[in-house]
C-alpha atoms as a PDB file:
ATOM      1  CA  UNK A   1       0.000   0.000   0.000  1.00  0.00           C
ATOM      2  CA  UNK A   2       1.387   3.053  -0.806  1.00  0.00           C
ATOM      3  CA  UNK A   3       0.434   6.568   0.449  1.00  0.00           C
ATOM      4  CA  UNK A   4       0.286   9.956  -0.003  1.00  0.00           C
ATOM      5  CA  UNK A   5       0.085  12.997   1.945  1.00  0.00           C
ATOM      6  CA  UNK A   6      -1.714  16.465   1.541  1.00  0.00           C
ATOM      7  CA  UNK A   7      -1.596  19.755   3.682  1.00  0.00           C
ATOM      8  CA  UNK A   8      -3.582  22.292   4.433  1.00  0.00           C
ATOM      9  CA  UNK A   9      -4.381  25.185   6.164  1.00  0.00           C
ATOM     10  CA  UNK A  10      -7.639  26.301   7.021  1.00  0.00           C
ATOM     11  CA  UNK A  11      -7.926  28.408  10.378  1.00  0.00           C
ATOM     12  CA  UNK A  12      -7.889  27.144  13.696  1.00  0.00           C
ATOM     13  CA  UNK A  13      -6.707  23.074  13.092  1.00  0.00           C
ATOM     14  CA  UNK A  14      -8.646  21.785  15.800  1.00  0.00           C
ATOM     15  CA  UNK A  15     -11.894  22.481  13.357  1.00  0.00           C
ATOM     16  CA  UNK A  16      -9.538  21.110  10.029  1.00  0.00           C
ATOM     17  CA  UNK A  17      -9.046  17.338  12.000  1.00  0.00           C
ATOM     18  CA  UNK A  18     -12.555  16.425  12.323  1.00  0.00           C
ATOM     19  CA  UNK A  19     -14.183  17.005   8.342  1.00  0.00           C
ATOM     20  CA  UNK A  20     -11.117  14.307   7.288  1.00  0.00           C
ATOM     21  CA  UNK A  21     -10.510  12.018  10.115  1.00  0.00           C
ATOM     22  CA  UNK A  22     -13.414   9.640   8.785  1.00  0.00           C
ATOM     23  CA  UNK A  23     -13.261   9.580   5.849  1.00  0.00           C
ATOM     24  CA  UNK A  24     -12.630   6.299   4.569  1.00  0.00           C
ATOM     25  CA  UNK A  25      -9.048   6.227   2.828  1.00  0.00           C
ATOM     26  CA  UNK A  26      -7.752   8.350   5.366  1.00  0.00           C
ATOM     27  CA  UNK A  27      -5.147   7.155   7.378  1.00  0.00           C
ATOM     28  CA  UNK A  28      -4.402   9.974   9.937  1.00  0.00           C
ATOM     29  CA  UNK A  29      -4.799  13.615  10.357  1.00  0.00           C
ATOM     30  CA  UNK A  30      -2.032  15.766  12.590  1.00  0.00           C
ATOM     31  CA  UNK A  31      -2.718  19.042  13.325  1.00  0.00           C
ATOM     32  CA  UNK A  32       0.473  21.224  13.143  1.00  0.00           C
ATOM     33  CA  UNK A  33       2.740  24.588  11.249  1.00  0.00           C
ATOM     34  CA  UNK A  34       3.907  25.221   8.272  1.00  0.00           C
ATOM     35  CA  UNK A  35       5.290  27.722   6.410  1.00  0.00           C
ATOM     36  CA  UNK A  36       7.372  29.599   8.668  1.00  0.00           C
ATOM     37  CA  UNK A  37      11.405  29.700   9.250  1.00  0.00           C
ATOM     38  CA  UNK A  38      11.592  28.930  12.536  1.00  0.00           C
ATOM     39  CA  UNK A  39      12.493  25.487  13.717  1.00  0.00           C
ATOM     40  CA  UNK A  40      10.070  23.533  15.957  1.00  0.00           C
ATOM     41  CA  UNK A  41       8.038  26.670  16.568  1.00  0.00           C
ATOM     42  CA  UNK A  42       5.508  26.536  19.517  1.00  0.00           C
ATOM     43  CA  UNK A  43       1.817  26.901  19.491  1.00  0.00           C
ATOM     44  CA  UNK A  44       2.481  30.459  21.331  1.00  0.00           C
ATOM     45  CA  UNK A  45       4.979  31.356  19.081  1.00  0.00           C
ATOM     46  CA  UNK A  46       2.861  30.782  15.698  1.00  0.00           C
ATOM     47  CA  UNK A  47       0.018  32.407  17.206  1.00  0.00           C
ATOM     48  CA  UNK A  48       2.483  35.160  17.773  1.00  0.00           C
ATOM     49  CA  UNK A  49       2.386  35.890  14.225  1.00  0.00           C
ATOM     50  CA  UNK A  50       6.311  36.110  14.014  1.00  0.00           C
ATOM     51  CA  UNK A  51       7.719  32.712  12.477  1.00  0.00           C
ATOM     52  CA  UNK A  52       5.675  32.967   9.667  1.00  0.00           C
ATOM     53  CA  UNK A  53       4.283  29.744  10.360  1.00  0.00           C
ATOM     54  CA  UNK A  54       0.108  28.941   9.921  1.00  0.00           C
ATOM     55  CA  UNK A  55      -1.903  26.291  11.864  1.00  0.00           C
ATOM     56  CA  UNK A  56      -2.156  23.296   9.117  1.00  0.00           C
ATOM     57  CA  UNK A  57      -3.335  19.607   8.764  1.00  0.00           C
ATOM     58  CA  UNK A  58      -1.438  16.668   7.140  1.00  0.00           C
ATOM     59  CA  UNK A  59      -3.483  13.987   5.811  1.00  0.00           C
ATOM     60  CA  UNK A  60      -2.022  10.891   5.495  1.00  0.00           C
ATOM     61  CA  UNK A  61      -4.645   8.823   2.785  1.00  0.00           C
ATOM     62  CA  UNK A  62      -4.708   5.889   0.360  1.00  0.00           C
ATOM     63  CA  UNK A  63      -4.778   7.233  -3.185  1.00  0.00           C
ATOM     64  CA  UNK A  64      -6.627   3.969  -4.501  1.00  0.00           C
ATOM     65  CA  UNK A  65      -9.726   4.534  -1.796  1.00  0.00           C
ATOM     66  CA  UNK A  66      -9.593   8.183  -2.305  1.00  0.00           C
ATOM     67  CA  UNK A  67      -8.708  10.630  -4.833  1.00  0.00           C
ATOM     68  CA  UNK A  68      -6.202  13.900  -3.944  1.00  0.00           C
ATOM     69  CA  UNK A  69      -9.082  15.753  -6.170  1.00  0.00           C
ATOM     70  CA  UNK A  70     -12.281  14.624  -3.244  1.00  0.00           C
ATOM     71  CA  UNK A  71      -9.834  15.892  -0.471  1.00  0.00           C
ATOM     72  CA  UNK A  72      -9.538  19.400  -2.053  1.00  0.00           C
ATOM     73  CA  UNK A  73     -13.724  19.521  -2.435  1.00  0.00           C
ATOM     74  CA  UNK A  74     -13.972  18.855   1.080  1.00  0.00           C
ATOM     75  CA  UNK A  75     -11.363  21.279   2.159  1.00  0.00           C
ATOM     76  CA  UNK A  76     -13.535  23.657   0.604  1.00  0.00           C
ATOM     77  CA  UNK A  77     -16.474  23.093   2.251  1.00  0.00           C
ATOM     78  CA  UNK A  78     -14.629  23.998   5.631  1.00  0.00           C
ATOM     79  CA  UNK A  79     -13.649  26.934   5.153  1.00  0.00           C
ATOM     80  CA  UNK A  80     -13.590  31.221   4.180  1.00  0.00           C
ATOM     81  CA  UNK A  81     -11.363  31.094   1.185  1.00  0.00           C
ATOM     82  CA  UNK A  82     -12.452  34.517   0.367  1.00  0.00           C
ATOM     83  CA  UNK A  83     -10.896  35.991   3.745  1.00  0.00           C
ATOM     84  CA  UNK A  84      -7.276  37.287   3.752  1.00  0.00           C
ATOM     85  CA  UNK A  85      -7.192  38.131   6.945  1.00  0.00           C
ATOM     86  CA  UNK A  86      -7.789  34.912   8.973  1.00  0.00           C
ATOM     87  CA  UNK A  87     -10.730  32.668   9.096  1.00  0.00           C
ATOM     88  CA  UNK A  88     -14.197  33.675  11.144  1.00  0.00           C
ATOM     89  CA  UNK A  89     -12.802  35.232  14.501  1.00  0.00           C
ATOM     90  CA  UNK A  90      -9.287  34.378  14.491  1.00  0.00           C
ATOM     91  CA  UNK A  91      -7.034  36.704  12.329  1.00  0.00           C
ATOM     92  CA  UNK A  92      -3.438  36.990  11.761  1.00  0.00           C
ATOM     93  CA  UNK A  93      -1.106  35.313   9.560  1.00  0.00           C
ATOM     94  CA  UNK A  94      -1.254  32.008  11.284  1.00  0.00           C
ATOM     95  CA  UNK A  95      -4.781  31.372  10.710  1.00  0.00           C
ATOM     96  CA  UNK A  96      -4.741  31.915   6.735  1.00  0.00           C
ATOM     97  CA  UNK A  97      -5.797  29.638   4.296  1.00  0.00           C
ATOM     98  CA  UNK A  98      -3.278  27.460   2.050  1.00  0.00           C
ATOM     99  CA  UNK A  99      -3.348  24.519  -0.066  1.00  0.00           C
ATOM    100  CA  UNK A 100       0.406  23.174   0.066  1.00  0.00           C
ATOM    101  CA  UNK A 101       0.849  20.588  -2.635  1.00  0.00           C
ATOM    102  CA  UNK A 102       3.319  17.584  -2.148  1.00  0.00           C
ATOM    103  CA  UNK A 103       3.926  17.096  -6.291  1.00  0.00           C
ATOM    104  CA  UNK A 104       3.174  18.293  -9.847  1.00  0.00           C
ATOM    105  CA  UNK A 105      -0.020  16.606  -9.946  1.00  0.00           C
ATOM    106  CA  UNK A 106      -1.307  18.064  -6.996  1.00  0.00           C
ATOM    107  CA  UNK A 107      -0.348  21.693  -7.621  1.00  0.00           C
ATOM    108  CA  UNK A 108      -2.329  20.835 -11.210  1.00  0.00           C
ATOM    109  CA  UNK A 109      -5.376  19.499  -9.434  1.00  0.00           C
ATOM    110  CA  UNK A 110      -5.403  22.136  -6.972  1.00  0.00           C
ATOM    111  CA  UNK A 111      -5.237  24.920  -9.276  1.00  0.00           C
ATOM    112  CA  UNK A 112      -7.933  23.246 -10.953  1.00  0.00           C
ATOM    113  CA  UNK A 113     -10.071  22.936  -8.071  1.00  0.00           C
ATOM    114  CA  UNK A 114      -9.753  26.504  -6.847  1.00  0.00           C
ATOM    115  CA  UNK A 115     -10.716  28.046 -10.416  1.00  0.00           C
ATOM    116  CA  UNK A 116     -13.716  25.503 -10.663  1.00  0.00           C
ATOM    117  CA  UNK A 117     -15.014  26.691  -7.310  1.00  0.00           C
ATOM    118  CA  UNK A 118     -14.142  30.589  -8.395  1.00  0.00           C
ATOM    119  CA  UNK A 119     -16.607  30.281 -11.331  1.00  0.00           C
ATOM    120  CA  UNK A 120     -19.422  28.066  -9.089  1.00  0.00           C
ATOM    121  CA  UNK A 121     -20.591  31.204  -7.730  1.00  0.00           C
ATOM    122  CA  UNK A 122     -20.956  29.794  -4.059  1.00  0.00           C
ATOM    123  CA  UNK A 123     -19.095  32.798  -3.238  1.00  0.00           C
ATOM    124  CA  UNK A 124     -19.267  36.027  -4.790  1.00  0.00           C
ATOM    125  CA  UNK A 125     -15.617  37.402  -3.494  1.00  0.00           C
ATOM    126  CA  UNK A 126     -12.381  36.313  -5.616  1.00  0.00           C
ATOM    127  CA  UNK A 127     -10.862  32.937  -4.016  1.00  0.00           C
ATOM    128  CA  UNK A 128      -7.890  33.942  -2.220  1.00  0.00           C
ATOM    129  CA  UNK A 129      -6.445  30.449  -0.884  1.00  0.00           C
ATOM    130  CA  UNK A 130      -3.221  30.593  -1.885  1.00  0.00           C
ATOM    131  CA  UNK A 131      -1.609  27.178  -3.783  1.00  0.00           C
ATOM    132  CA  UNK A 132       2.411  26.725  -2.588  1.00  0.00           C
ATOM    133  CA  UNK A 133       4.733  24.484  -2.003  1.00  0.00           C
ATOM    134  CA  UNK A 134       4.922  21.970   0.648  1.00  0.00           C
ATOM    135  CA  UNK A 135       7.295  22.973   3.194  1.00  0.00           C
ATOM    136  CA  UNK A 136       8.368  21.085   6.515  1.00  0.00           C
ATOM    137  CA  UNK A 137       5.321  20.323   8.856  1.00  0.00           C
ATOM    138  CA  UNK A 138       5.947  20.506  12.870  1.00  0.00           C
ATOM    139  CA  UNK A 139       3.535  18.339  14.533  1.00  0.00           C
ATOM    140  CA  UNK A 140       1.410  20.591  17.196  1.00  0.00           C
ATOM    141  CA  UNK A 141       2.050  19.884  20.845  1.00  0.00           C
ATOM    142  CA  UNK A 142       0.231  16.203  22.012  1.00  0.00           C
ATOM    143  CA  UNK A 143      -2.733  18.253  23.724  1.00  0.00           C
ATOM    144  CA  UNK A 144      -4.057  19.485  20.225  1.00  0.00           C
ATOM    145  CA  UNK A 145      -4.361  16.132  18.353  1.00  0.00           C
ATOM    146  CA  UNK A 146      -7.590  15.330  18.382  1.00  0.00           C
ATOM    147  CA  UNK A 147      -8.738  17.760  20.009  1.00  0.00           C
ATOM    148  CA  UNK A 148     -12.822  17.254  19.374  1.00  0.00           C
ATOM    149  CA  UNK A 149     -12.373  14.041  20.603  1.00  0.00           C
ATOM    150  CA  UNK A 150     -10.529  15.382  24.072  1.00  0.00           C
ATOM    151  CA  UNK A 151     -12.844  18.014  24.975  1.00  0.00           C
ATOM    152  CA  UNK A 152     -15.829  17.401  22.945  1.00  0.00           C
ATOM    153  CA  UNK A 153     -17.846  20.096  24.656  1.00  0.00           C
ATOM    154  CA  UNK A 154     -15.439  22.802  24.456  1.00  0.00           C
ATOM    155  CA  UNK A 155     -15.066  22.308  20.649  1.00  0.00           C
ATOM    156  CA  UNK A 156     -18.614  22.179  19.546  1.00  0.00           C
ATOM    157  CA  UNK A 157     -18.598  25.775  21.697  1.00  0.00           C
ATOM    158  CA  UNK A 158     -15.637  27.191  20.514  1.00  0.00           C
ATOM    159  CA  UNK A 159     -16.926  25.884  16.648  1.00  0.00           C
ATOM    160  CA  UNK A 160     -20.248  27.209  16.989  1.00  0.00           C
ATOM    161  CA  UNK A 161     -18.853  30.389  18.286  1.00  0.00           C
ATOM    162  CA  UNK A 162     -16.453  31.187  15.624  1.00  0.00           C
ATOM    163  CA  UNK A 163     -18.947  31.679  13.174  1.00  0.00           C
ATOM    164  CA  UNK A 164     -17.663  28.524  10.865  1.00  0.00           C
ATOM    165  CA  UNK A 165     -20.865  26.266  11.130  1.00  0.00           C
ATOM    166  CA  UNK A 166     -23.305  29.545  10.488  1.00  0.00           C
ATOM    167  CA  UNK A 167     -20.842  30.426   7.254  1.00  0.00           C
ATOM    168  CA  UNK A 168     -20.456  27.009   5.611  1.00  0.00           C
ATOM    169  CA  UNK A 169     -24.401  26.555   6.130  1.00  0.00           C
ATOM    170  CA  UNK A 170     -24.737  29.795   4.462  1.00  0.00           C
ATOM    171  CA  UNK A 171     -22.572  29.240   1.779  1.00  0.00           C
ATOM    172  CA  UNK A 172     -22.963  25.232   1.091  1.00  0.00           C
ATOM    173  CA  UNK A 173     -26.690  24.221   2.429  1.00  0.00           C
ATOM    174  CA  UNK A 174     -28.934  22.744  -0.306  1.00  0.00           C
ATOM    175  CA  UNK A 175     -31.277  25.589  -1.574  1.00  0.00           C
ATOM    176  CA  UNK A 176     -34.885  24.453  -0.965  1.00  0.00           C
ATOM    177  CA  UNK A 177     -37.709  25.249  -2.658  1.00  0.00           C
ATOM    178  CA  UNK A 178     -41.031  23.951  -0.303  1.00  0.00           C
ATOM    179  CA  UNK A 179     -43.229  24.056  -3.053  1.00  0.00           C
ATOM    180  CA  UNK A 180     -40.729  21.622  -5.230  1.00  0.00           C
ATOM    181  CA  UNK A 181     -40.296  19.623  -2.381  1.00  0.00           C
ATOM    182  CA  UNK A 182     -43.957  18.829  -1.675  1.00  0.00           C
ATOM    183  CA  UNK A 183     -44.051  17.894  -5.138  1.00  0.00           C
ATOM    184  CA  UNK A 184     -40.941  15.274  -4.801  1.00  0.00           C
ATOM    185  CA  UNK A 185     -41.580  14.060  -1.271  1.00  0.00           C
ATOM    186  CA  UNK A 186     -44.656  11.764   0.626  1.00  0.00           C
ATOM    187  CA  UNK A 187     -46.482  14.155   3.030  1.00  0.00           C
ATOM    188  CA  UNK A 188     -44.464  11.631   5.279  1.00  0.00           C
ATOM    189  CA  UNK A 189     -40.805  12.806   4.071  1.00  0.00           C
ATOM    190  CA  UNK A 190     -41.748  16.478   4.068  1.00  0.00           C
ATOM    191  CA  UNK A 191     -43.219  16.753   7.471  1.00  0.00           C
ATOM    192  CA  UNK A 192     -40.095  14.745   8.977  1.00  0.00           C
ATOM    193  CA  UNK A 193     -36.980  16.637   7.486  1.00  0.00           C
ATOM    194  CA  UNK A 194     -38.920  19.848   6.891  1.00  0.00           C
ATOM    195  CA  UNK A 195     -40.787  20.205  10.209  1.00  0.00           C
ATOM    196  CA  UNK A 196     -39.300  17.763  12.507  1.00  0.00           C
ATOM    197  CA  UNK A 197     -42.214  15.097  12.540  1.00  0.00           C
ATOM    198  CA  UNK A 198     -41.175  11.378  13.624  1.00  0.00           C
ATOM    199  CA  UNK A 199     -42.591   8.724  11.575  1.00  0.00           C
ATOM    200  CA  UNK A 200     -44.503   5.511  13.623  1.00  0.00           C
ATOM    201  CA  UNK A 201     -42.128   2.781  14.819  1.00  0.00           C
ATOM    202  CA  UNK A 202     -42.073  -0.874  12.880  1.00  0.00           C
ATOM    203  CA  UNK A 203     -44.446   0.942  10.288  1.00  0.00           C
ATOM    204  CA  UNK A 204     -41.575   2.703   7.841  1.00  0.00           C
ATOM    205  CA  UNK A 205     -39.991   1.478   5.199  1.00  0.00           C
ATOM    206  CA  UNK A 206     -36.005   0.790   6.547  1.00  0.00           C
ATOM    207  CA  UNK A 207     -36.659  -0.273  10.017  1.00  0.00           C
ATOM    208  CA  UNK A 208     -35.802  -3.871   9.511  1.00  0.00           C
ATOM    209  CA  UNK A 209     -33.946  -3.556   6.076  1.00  0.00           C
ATOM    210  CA  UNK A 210     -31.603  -6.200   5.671  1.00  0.00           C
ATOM    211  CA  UNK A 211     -29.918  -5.195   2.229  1.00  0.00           C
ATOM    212  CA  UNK A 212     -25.933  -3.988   1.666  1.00  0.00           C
ATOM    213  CA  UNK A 213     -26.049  -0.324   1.026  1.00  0.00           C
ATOM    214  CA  UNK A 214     -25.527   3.168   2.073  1.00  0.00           C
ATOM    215  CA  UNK A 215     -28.652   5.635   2.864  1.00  0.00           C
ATOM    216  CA  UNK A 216     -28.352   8.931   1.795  1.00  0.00           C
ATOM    217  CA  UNK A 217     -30.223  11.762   2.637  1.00  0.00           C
ATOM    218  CA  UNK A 218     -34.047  12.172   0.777  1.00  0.00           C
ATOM    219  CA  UNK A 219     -33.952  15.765   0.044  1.00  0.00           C
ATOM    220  CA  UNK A 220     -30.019  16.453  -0.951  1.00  0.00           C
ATOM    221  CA  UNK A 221     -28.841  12.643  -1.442  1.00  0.00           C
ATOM    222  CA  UNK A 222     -25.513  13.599   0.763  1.00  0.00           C
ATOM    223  CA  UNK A 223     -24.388  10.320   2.103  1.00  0.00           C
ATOM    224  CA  UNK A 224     -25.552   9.514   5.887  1.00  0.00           C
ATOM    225  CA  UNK A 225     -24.946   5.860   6.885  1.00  0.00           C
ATOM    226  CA  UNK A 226     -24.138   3.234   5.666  1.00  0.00           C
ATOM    227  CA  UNK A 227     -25.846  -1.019   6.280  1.00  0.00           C
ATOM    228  CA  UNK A 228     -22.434  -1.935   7.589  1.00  0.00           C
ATOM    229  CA  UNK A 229     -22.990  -0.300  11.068  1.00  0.00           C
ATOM    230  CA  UNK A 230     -26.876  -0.979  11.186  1.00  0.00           C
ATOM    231  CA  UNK A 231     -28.319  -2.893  13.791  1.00  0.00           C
ATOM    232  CA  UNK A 232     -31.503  -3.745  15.305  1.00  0.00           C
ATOM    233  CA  UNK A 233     -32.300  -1.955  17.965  1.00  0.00           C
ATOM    234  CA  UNK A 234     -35.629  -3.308  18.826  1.00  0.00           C
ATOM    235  CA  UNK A 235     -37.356   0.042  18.565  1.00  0.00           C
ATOM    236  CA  UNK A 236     -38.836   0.218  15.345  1.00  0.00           C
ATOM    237  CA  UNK A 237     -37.234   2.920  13.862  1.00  0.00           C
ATOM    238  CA  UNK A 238     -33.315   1.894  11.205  1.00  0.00           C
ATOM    239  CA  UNK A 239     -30.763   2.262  13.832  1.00  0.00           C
ATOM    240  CA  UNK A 240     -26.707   3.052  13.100  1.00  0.00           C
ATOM    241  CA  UNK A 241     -23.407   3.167  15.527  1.00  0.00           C
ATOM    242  CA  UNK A 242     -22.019   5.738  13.485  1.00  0.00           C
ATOM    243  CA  UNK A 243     -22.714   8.164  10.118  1.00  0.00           C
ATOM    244  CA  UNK A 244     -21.154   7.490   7.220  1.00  0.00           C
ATOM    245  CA  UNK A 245     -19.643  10.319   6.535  1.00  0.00           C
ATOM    246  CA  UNK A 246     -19.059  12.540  10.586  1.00  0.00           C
ATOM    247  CA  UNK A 247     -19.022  15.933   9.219  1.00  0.00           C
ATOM    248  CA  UNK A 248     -22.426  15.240   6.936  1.00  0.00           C
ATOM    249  CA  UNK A 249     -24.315  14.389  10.228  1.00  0.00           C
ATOM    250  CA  UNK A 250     -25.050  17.397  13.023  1.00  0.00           C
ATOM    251  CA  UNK A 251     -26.049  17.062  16.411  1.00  0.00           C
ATOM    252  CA  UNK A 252     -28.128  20.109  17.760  1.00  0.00           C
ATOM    253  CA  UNK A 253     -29.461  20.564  21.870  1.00  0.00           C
ATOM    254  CA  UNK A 254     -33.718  19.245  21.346  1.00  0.00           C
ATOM    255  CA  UNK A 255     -35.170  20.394  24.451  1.00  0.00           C
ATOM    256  CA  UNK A 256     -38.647  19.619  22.642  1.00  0.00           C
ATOM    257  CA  UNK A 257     -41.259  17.441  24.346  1.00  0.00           C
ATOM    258  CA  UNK A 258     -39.809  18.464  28.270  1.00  0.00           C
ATOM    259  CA  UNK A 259     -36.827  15.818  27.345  1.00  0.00           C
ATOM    260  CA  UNK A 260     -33.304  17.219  26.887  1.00  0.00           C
ATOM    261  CA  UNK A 261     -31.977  15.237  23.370  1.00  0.00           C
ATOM    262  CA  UNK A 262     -29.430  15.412  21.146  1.00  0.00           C
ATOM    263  CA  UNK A 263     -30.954  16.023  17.378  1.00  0.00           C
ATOM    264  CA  UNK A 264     -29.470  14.376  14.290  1.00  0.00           C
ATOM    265  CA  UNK A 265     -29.394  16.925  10.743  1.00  0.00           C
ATOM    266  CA  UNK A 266     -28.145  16.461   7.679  1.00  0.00           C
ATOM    267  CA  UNK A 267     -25.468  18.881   6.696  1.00  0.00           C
ATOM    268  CA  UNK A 268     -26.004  20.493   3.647  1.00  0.00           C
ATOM    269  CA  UNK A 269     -29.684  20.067   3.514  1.00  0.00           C
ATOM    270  CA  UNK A 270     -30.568  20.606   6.854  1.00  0.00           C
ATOM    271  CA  UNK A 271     -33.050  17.844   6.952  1.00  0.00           C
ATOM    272  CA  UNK A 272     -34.644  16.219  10.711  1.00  0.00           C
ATOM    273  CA  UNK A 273     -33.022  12.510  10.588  1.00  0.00           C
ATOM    274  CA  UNK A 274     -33.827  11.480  14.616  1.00  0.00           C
ATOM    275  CA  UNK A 275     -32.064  12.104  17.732  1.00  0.00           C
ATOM    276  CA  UNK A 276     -28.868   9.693  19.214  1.00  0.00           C
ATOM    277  CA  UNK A 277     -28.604   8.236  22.242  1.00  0.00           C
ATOM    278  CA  UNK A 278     -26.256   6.991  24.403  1.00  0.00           C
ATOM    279  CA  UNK A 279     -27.305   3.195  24.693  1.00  0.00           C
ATOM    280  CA  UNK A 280     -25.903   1.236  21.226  1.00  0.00           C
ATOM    281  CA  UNK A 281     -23.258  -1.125  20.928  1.00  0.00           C
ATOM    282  CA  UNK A 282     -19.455  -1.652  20.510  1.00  0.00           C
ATOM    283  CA  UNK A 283     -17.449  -0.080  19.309  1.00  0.00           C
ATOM    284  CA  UNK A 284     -19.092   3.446  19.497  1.00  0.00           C
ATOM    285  CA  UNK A 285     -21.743   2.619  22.421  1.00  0.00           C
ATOM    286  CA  UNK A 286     -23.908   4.920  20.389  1.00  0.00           C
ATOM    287  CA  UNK A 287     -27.206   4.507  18.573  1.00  0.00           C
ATOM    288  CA  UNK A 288     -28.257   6.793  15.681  1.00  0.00           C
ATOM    289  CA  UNK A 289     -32.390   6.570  15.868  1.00  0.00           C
ATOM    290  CA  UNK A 290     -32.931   7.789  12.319  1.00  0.00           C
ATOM    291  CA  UNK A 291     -36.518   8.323  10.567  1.00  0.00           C
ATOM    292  CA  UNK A 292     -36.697   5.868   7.458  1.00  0.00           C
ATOM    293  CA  UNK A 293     -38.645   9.256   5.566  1.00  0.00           C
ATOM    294  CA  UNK A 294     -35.385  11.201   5.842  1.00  0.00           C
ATOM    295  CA  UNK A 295     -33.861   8.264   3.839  1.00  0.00           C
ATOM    296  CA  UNK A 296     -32.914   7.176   0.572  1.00  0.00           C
ATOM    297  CA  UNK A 297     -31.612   3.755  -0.059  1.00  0.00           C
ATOM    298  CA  UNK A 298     -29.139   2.967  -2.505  1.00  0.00           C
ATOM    299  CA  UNK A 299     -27.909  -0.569  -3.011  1.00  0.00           C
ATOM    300  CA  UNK A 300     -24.446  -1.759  -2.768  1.00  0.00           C
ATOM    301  CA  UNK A 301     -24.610  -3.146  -7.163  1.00  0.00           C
ATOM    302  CA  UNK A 302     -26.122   0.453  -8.000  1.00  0.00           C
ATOM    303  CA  UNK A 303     -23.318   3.001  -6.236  1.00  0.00           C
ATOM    304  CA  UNK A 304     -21.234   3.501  -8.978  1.00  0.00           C
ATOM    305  CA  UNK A 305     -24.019   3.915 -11.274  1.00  0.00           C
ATOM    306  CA  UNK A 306     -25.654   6.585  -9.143  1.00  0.00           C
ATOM    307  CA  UNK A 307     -22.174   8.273  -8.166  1.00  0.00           C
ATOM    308  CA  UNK A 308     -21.156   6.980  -4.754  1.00  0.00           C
ATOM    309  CA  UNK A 309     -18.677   4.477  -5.879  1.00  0.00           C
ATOM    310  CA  UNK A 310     -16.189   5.911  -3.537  1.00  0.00           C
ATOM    311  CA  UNK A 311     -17.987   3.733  -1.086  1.00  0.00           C
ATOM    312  CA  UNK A 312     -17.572   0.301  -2.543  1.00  0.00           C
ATOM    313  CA  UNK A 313     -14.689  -0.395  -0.963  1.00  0.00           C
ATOM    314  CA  UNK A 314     -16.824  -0.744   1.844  1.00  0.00           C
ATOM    315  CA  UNK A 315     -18.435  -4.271   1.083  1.00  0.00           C
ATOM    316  CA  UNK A 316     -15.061  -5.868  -0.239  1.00  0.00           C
END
């Protein structure tokens, strides 16, 4: 197996880890600086703004699972590459964005990326991300690895507060038209991802689906979860131990009802899936509760065909 790695810099690193660190293909993300002149800088010292270093992520991945090219279109998606200041509330040099590319090919692929998303029109601004070389990476100190995963709570804060989640929902949420999705959608499907219904248990379509597949969301088709890590929960509704995909699932407070719950939305759509709980199995110990309305399935001999055939490699 050979590897490959790509860098880059999109703010605050603790909120670059978690949209890659999934994603299947990836072997490991290490937050880090790049960039700068001076050797084995500190986190204090970068955010002083005088080594000319920025706050990066290098992604180890598997070229034959996934492609340099789906990297870049997620790195996208995370971040203000119209800002030249910073990204959100944190400004200064160290918090800039850059793609550093690791060969020819990349450079050539980025460069290609950035002037595809320039004439998308998702943002109206020029695209100021610069494209540079690959310079040596210091690994950050041990206590911001994985940082979402140390201090969960404080991260969700501090990501909420920065203004990133409100901007890339902005920027990259499906554009929905109620009247064209009335049309598409069973009264069932509309009233559960538009207004937060829940469908009856045992009587839906996925609870006790059996067949290899991923299900992707009804309204915007972004992939949620996939048959490998559902289970039967006994409680009528598809259950999962994990999304598909982290970053295409949000949890949100639901203090609906007089419980306190933790809601499940689809990213870029912004559809109602369920709620999670704490009481699933190994290995998470979670259990995603997930309306079968909010769902599309898509079986494991039609991915390709319908553009998910990143996720084969799944069911080998």
């Amino acid at each position: 197996m050979t590897t490959q790695l790509a860098t880059f810099a999109g703010g605050c690193f603790w909120c670059m880890v978690t949209p890659f660190d999934k994603m299947r293909g990836v072997h490991s993300v290490i937050s880090g600086y790049t960039g700068g002149s001076t050797p084995n800088p500190t986190y204090e010292e970068v955010c002083s703004d005088t080594t000319g270093h920025v706050e990066a992520v290098q992604i180890e991945f598997d070229p034959s699972i996934i492609s340099y090219e789906q990297l870049l279109e997620k790195y996208w998606q995370q971040i203000d590459p119209t800002d030249p200041e910073g990204q959100f509330h944190d400004k200064g040099h160290s918090y800039r964005t850059f793609i550093y590319y690791h060969s020819e090919e990349q450079r050539e692929a980025a460069e290609r990326s950035k002037q595809k998303l320039q004439e998308s029109g998702v943002f109206s601004k020029p695209i100021v991300t610069e494209i540079v070389p690959a310079s040596t990476f210091y690994t950050a100190e041990d206590y911001h690895q994985d940082y979402y995963q140390k201090n969960p709570f404080r991260y969700k804060m501090y990501r909420k507060g920065s203004g990133r989640d409100d901007f890339l929902k902005q920027h990259w949420a499906v554009k929905k038209d109620n009247s064209e999705l009335k049309a598409r959608l069973t009264p069932m499907q509309f009233e559960v991802t538009q207004n937060n219904a829940t469908e009856p248990p045992f009587r839906n379509e996925f609870w006790d689906h059996r067949e290899e597949g991923i299900y992707v969301d009804i309204v915007s088709g972004e992939a949620l979860f996939s048959s490998r890590d559902k289970f039967d929960a006994h409680c009528g509704w598809p259950s999962f131990t994990k999304p598909l995909e982290d970053d295409h699932v949000l949890e949100e407070m639901d203090a609906t009802h007089g419980m306190i719950r933790t809601e499940v939305r689809s990213k870029f759509a912004d559809s109602h899936l369920g709620h999670v709980f704490e009481d699933g199995p190994e290995p998470t110990g979670l259990r995603y509760c997930i309306n079968s309305a909010a769902l599309e399935f898509i079986p494991k001999d039609k991915l390709a065909e319908r553009g998910y055939g990143q996720y084969l490699k799944l069911f080998d």
